[in-house]
Protein backbone atom coordinates (compact mmCIF):
# COMPACT_ATOMS: atom_id res chain seq x y z
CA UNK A 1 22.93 -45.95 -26.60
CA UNK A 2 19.73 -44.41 -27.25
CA UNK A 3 17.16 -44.04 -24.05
CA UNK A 4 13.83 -43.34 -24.46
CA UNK A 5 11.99 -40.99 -22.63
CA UNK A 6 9.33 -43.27 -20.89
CA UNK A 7 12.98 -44.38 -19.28
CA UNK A 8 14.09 -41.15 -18.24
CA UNK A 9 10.77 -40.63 -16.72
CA UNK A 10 10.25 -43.86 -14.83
CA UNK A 11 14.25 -42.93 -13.20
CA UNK A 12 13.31 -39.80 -12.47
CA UNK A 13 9.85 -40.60 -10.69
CA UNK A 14 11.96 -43.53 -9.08
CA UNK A 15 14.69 -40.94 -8.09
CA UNK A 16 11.84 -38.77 -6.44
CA UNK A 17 10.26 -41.33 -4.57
CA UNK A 18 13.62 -42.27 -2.90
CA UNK A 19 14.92 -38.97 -2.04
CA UNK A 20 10.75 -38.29 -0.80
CA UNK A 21 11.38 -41.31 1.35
CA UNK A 22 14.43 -40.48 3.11
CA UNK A 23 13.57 -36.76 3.70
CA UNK A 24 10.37 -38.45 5.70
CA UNK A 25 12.85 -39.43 8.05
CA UNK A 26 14.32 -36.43 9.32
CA UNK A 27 12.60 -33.98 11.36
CA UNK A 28 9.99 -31.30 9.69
CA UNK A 29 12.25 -28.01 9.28
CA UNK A 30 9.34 -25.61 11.68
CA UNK A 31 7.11 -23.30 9.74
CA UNK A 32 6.52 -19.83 11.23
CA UNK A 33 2.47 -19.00 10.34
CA UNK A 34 2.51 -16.54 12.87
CA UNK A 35 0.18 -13.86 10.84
CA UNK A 36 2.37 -10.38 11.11
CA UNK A 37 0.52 -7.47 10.80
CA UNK A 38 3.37 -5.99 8.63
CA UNK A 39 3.96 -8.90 5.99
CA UNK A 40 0.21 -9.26 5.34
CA UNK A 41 -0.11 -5.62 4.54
CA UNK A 42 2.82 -5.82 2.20
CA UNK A 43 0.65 -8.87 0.52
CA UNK A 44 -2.57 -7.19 0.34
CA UNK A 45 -0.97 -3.95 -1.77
CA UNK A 46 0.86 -6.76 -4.11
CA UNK A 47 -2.39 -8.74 -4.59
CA UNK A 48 -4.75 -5.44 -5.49
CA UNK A 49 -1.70 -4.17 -7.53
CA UNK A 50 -1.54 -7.79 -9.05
CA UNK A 51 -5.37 -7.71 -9.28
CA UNK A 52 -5.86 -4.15 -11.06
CA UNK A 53 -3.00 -5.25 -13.56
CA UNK A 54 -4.34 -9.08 -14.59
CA UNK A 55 -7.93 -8.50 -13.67
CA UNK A 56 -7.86 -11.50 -11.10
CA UNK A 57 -11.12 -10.98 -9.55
CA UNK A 58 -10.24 -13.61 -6.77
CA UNK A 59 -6.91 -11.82 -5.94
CA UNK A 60 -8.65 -8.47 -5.13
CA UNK A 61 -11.38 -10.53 -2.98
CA UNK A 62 -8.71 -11.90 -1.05
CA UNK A 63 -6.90 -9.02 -0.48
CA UNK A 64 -10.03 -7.03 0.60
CA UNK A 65 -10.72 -10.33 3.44
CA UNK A 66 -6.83 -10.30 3.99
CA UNK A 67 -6.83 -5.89 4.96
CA UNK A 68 -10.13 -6.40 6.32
CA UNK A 69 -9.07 -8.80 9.13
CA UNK A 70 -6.03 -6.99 9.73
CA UNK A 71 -8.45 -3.87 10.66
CA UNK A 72 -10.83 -6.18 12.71
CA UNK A 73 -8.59 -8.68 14.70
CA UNK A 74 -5.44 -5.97 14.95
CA UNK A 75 -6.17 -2.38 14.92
CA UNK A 76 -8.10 0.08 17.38
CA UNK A 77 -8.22 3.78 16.56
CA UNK A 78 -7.30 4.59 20.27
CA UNK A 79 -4.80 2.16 20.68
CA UNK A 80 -3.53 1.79 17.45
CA UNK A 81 -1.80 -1.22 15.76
CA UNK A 82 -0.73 -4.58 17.14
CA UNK A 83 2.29 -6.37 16.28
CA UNK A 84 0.40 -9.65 15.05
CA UNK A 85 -3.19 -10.80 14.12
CA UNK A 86 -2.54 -14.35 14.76
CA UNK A 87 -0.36 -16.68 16.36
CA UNK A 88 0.34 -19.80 14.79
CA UNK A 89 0.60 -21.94 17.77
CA UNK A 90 -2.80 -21.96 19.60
CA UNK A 91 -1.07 -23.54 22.93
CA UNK A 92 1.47 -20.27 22.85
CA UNK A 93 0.76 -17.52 25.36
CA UNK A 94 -1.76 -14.44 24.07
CA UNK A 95 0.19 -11.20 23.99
CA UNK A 96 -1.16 -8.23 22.47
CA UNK A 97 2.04 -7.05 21.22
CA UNK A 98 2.31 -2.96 20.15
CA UNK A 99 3.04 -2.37 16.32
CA UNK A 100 6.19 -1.44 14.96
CA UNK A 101 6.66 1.05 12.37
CA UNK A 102 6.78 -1.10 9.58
CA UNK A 103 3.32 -2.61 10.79
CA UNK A 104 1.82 0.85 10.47
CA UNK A 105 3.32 2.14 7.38
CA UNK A 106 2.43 -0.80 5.42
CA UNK A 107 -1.12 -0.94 6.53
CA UNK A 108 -1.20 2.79 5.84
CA UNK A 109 -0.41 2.36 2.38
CA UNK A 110 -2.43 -0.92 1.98
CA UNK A 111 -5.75 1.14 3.74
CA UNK A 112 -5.33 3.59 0.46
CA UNK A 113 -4.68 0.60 -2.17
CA UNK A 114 -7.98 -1.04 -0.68
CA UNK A 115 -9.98 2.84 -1.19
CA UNK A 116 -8.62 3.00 -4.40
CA UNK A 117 -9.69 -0.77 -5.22
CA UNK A 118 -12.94 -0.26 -3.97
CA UNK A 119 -13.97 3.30 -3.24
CA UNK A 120 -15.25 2.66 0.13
CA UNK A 121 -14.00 5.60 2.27
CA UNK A 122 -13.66 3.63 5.48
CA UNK A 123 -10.89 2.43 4.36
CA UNK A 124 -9.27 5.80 3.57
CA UNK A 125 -10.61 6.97 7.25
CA UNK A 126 -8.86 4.66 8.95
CA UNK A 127 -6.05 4.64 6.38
CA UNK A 128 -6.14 7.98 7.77
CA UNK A 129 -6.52 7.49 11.19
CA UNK A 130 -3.16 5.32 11.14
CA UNK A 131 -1.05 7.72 9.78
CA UNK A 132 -1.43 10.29 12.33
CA UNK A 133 -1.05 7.55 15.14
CA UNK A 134 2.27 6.79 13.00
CA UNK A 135 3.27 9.91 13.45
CA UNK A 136 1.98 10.26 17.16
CA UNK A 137 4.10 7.00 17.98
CA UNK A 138 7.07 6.94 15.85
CA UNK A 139 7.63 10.25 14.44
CA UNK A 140 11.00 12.08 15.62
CA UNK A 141 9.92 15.88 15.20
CA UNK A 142 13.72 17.03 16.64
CA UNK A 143 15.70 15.71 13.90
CA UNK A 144 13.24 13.94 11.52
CA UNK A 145 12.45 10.73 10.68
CA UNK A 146 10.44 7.75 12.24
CA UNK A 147 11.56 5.44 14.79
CA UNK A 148 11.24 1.87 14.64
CA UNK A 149 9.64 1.28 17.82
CA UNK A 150 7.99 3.40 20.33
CA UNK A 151 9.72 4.48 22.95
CA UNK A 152 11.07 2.40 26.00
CA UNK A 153 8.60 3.93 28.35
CA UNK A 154 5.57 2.62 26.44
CA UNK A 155 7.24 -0.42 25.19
CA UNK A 156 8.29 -1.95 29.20
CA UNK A 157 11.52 -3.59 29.14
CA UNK A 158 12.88 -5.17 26.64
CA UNK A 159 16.17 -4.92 26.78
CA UNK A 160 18.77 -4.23 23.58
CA UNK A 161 15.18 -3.96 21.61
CA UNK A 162 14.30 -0.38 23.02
CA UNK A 163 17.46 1.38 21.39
CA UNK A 164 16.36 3.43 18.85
CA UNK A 165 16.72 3.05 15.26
CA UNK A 166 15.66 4.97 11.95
CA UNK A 167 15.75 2.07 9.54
CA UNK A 168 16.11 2.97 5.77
CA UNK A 169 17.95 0.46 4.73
CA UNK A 170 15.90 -2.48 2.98
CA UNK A 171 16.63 -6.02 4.87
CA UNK A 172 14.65 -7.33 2.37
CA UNK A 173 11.83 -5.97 3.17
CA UNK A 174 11.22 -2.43 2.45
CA UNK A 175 12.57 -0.42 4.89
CA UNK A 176 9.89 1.31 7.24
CA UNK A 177 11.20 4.90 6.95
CA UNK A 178 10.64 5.02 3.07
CA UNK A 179 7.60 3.17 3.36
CA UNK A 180 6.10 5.79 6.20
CA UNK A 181 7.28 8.45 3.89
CA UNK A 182 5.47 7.20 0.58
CA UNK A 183 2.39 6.88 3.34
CA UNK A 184 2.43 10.46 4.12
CA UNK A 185 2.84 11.40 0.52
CA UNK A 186 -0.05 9.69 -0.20
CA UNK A 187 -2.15 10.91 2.29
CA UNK A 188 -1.14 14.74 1.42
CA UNK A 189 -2.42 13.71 -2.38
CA UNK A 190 -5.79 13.01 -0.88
CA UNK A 191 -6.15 15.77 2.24
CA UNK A 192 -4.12 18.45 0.66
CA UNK A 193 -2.16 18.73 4.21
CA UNK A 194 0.96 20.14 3.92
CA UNK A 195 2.04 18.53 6.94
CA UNK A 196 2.09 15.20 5.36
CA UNK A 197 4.29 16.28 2.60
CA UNK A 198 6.69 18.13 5.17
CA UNK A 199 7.31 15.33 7.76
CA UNK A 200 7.74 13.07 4.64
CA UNK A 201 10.67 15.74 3.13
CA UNK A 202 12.36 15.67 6.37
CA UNK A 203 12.04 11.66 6.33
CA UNK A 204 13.29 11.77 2.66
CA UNK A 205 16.48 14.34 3.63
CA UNK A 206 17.85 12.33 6.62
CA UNK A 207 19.79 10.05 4.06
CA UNK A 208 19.77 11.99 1.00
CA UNK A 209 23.53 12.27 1.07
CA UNK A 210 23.76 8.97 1.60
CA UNK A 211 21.40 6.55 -0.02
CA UNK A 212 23.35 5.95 -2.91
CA UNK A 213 25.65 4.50 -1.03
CA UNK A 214 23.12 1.43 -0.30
CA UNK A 215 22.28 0.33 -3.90
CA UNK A 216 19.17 -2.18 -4.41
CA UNK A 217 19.19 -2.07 -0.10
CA UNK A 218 17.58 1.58 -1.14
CA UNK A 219 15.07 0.37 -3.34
CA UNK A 220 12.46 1.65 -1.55
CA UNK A 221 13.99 4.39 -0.60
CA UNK A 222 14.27 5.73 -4.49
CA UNK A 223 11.01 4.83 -4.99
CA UNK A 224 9.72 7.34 -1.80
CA UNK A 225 11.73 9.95 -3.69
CA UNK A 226 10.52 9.92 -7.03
CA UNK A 227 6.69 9.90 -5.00
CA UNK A 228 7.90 13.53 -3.98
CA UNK A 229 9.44 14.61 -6.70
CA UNK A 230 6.72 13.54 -9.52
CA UNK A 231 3.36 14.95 -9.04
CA UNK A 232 0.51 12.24 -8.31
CA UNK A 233 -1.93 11.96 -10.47
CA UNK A 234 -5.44 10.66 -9.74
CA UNK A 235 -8.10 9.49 -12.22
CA UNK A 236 -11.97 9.37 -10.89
CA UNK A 237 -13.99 7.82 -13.29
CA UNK A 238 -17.94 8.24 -12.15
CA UNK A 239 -20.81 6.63 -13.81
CA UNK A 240 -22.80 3.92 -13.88
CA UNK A 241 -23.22 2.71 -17.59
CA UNK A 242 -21.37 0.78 -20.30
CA UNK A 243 -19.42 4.32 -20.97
CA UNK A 244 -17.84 4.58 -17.49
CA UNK A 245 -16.89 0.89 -17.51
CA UNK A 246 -14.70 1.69 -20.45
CA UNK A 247 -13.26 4.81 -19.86
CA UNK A 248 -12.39 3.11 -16.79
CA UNK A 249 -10.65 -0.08 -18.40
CA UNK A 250 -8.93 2.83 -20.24
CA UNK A 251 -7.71 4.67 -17.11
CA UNK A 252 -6.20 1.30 -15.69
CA UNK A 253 -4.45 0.48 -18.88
CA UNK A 254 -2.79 3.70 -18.76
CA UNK A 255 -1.66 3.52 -15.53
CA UNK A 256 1.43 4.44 -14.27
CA UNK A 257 4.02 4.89 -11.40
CA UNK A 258 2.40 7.90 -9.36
CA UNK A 259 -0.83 7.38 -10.93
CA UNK A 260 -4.17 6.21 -9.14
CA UNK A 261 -7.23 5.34 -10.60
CA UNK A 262 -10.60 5.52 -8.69
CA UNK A 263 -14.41 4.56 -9.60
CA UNK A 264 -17.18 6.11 -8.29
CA UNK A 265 -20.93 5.67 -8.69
CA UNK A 266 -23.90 9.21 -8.58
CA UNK A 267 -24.27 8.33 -4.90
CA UNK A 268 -20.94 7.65 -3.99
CA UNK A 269 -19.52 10.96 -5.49
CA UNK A 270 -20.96 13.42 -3.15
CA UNK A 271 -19.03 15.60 -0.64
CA UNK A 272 -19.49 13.26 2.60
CA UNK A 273 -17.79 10.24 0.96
CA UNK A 274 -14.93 11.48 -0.46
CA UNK A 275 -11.62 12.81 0.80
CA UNK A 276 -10.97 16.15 0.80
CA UNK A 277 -8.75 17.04 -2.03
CA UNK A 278 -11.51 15.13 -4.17
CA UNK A 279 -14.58 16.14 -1.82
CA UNK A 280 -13.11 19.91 -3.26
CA UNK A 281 -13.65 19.29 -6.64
CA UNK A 282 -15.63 15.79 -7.80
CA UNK A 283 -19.39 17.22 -6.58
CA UNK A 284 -18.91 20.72 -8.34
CA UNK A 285 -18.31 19.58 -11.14
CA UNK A 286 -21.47 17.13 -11.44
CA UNK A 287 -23.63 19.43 -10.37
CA UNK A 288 -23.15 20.83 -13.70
CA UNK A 289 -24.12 17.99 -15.27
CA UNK A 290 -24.77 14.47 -14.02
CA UNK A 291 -23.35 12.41 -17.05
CA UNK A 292 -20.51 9.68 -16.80
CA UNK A 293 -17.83 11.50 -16.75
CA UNK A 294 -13.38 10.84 -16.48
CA UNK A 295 -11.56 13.48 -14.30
CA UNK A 296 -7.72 14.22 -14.60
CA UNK A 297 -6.69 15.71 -11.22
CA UNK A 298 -2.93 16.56 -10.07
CA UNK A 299 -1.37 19.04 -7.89
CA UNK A 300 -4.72 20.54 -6.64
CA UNK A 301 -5.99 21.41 -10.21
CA UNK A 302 -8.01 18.97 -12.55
CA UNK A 303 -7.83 18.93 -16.43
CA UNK A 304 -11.99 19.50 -18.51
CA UNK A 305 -13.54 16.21 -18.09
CA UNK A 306 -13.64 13.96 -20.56
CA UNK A 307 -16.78 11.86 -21.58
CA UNK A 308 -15.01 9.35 -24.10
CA UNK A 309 -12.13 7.09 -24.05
CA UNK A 310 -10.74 8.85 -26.96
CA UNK A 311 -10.47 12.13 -24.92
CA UNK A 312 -9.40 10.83 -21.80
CA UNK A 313 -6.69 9.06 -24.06
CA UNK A 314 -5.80 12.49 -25.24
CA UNK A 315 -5.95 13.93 -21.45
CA UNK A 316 -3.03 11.40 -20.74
CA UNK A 317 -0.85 11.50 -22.87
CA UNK A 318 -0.35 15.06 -22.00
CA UNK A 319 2.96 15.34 -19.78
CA UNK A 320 1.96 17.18 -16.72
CA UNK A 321 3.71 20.83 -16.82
CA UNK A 322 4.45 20.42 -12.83
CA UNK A 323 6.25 17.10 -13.35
């Protein structure tokens, strides 16, 4: 017998309504919206990534209130992170609750998508500013490798929760050691600090012999390793006319694992408001000339500038020596 499909949809809504009904009667399953300084960071470098890629306007402005009241409600560049930003039920006690490692290496990394997304250098600064409190806090500088928590003498009692652990292993989220490690990778890419890069090696070497045993529970780990094994790559576009628009539409097309594209304005390329590594090289070269210009820089050293999208195309599609 044949049914039409106005029947199969009246069952179905009929089936829906029933089966709405009867879960109404048992009790709500509880919702954690406790706001965790750690998950939201994660969220903000997904939505900027997601932003960048699909051009979602709204998904970048989100991310930039989402980082920014992280940084206002959570952090202090004396006393560092806290735990959470929020606590989802306003009758619970207030406890200003010390960050964990993950808390710190996520906002870390999230502080440098939000400079790249944006080009303000606060965020860098206290991007920055993080990472060497991450490494005052967590870092083990006997053996290598972060700790999850500080240590039991800061932290008051807390029982089983002070032993020490150097998590690597993904659980699902990425594993704070990794994630601390791509951090300080980063950071070396935009200070030229070779201390960075070293206390990230040591990170990285602690379970070299072993990660492979861990599969997709070392995702994150593998992706910490080819940051130090691949040179970064950053591309400043800076300009203020129809020409640096495209060449930067061109420079986020073309972007890649490792790469990071930045866009400046005259003003905002000048020694004072950029980090070092940049600072070193962006200003020089406009006081040669001030025209819109696309800069290829990686491992220190910066390829001639190029002025159209056609060059920069060329620029890029040159394999890096170093890599």
């Amino acid at each position: 017998m044949k049914v039409s499909n106005e029947r199969v949809r009246e069952v179905l809504q009929s089936a829906k309504k029933k089966m709405y009904a009867a879960r109404l009667q048992r009790t709500t399953p509880y919702v954690d919206k406790t706001v965790y300084v750690s998950w939201n960071a994660l969220c903000v470098s997904a939505y900027l990534k997601a932003a960048s890629a699909l051009h979602l306007d709204e998904a970048r402005r989100f991310a930039l209130r989402s980082i920014d009241r992280i940084l206002a409600e959570a952090w202090n560049a004396e006393a560092g992170l806290k735990h959470v930003v929020a606590y989802s039920d306003a009758d619970a006690a207030r406890r200003d609750t010390v960050g964990f490692l993950d808390d710190y290496a996520c906002t870390a990394n999230a502080c440098l998508d939000a400079y790249e997304a944006t080009a303000d250098l606060s965020y860098f600064r206290i991007g920055r500013q993080n990472s060497e409190q991450m490494l005052a806090r967590f870092y083990d500088s006997l053996s290598g490798g972060f700790l999850d928590a500080q240590r039991a003498s800061e932290l008051g009692s807390l029982g089983v929760l002070n032993t020490a652990r150097k998590p690597f292993q993904d659980s699902p989220t990425p594993a704070g050691n990794p994630m601390a490690a791509i951090a300080l990778l980063r950071m070396h890419d935009y200070t030229g600090e070779a201390g960075y890069r070293d206390k990230a090696e040591q990170t990285l070497e602690l379970l070299a012999g072993a990660a492979g045993q861990y599969g997709l529970f070392a995702a994150t780990y593998g992706i910490a390793a080819v940051h130090f094994s691949e040179p970064h790559t950053q591309i400043v576009i800076v300009g203020e006319d129809e020409t640096a628009e495209q060449l930067y539409a061109e420079a986020l097309a073309a972007s890649s694992f490792g790469r990071s594209v930045l866009k400046l304005n005259f003003s905002q390329a000048v020694e004072p408001n950029l980090p070092p590594s940049l600072a070193a090289t962006i200003p020089q070269l406009l006081a040669l000339q001030r025209k819109t210009v696309a800069v290829v820089c990686s491992g220190g050293s910066c390829k001639p500038p190029a002025h159209s999208v056609e060059l920069l195309k060329q620029l890029l599609a040159v394999k890096d020596p170093a890599a």
